[in-house]
Protein backbone atom coordinates (compact mmCIF):
# COMPACT_ATOMS: atom_id res chain seq x y z
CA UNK A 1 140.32 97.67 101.70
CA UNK A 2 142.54 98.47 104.17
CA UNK A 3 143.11 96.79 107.61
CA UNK A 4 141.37 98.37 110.46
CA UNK A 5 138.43 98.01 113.05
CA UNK A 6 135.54 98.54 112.32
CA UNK A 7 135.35 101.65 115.00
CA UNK A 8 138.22 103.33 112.79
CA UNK A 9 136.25 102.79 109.86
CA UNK A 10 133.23 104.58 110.95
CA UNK A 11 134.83 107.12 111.42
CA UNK A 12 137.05 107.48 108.85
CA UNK A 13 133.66 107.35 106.96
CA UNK A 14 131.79 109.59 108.59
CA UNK A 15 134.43 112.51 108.64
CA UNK A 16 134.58 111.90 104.98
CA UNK A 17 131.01 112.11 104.49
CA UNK A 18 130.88 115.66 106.73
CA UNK A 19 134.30 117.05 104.68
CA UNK A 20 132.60 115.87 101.42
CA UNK A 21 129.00 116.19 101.86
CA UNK A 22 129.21 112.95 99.82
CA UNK A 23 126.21 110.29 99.77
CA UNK A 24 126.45 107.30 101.32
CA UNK A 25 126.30 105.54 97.73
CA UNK A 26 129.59 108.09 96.64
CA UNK A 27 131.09 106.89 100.52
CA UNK A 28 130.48 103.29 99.62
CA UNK A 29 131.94 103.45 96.58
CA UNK A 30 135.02 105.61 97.44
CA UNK A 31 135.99 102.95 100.47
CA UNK A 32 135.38 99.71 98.38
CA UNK A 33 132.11 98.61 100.56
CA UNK A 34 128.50 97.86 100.75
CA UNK A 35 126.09 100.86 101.01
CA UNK A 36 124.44 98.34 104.04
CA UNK A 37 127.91 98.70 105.58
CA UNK A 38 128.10 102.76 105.18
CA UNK A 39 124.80 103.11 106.44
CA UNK A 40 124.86 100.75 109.14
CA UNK A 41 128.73 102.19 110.10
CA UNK A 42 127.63 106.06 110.36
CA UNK A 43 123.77 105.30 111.49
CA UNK A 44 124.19 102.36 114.35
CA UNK A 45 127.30 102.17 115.02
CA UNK A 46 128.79 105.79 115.52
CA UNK A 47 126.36 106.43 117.33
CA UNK A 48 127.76 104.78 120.27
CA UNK A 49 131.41 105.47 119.53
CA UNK A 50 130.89 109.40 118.62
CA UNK A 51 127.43 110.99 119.35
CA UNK A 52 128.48 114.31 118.06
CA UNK A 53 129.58 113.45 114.79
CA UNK A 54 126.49 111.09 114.15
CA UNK A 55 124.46 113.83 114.77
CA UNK A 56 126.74 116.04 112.25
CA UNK A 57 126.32 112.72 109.26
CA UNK A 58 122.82 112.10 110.23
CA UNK A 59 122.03 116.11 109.38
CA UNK A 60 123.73 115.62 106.16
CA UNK A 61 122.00 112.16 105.43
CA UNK A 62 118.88 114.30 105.77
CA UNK A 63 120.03 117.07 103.60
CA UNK A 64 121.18 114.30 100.62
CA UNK A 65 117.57 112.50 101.47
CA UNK A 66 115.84 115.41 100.96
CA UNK A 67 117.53 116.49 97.50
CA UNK A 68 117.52 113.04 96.01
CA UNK A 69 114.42 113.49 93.86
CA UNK A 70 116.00 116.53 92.33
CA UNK A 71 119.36 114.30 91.72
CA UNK A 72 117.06 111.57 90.05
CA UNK A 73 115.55 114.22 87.69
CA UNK A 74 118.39 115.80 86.87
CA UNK A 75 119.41 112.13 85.94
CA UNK A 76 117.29 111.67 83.84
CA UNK A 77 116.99 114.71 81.89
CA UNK A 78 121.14 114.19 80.84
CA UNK A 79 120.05 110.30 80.37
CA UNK A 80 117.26 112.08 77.63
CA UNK A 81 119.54 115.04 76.06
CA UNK A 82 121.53 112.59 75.36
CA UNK A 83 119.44 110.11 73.25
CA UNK A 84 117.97 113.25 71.48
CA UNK A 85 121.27 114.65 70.14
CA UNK A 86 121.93 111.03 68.72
């Protein structure tokens, strides 16, 4: 993990999450840290460093919230092609 405020790392998070369209599970895992901590960095805390881009992560929060059933499915469906080639 590198060595940096916290402030820099909300930010460094959130611009990757707007670039990326990335979850905040794929965001957690790419920077080495909690999901709590993503969530709580780009939800709470940007908010009062950079209003404009929490409003930019919090629309694509919504967007990944909003698909994640249709993630899960398709999730499961490779999880069961698998086990019936076998």
């Amino acid at each position: 993990m590198r060595n940096y405020s916290i402030e820099q790392r909300a930010c460094e998070l959130a611009h990757y999450i707007v670039n990326s369209k990335d979850t905040v599970r794929g965001a957690a895992k790419r920077f080495g840290i909690s999901k709590s901590t993503v969530h709580k960095d780009v939800s709470e805390r940007l908010l009062r460093i950079n209003p404009g881009l929490a409003s930019e992560v919090r629309e694509i929060l919504d967007e990944n919230k909003a698909e994640r059933h249709i993630r899960g499915g398709m999730a499961t469906k490779r999880k069961y092609s698998h086990m019936k080639e076998q």
